[in-house]
Protein backbone atom coordinates (compact mmCIF):
# COMPACT_ATOMS: atom_id res chain seq x y z
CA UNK A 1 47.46 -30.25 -12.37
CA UNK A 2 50.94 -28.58 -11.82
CA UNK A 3 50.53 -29.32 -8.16
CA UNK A 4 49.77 -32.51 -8.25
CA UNK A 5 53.07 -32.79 -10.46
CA UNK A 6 54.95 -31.46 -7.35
CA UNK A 7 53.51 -33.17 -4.47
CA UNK A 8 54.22 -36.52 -6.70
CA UNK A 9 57.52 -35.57 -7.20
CA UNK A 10 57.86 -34.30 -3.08
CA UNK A 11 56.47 -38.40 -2.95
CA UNK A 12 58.88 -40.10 -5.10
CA UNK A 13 62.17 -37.49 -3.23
CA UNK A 14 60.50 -39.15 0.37
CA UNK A 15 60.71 -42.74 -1.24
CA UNK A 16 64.26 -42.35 -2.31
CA UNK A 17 65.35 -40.69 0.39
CA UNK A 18 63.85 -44.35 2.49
CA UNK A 19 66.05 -46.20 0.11
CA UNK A 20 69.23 -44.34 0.72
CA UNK A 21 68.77 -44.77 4.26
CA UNK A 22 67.79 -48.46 3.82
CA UNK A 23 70.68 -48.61 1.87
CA UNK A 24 73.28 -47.39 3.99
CA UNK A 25 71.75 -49.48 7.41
CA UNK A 26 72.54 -52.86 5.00
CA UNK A 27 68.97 -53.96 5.10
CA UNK A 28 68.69 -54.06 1.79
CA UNK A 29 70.64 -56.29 1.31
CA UNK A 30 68.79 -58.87 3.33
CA UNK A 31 65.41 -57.89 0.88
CA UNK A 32 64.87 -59.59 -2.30
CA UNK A 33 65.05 -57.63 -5.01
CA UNK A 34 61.57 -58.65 -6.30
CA UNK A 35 59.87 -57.75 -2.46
CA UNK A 36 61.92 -54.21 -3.35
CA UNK A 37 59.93 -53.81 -6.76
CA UNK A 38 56.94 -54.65 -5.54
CA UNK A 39 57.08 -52.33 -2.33
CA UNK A 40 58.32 -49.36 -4.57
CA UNK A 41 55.47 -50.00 -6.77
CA UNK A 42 53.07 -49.99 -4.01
CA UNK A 43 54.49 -46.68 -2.27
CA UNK A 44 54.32 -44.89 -5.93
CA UNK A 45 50.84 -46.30 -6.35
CA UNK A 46 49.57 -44.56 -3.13
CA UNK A 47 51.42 -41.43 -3.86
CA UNK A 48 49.69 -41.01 -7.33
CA UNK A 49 46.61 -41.73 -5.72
CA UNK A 50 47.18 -39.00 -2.89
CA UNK A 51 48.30 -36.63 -5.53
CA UNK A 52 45.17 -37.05 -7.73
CA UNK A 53 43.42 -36.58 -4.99
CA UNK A 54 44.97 -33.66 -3.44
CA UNK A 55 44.68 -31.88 -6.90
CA UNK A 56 41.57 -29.95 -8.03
CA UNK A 57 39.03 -26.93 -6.63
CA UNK A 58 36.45 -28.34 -4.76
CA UNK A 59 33.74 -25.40 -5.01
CA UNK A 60 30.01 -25.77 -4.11
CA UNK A 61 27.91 -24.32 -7.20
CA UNK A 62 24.76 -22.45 -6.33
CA UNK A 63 21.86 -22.56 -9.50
CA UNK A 64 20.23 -19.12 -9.38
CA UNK A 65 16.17 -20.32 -10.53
């Protein structure tokens, strides 16, 4: 589970690192705040979902009769 931790956290350092440079173009400021929520919401929705995913063994298991 520890690497899911980190690739969400790699996820959410890639969002903010979009909203700095949002930030400093001024095109945030044209963006209601709500559409902001609801887009950061989203893009931390899909990078829980990629991190669950990404997480785990996958092993085949052979039963021996």
């Amino acid at each position: 589970m520890k690497w899911a931790g980190m690739y969400l956290f790699g996820f959410l350092v890639v969002i903010s690192a979009l909203l700095a440079a949002l930030w400093k173009l001024g095109i945030l400021q044209h963006i209601d705040k709500v559409w902001l929520a609801i887009g950061i919401a989203l893009l931390v929705g899909i990078g829980i979902m990629l991190s669950v995913s990404k997480s785990g063994t996958k092993e085949n298991i052979q039963i021996d009769k």
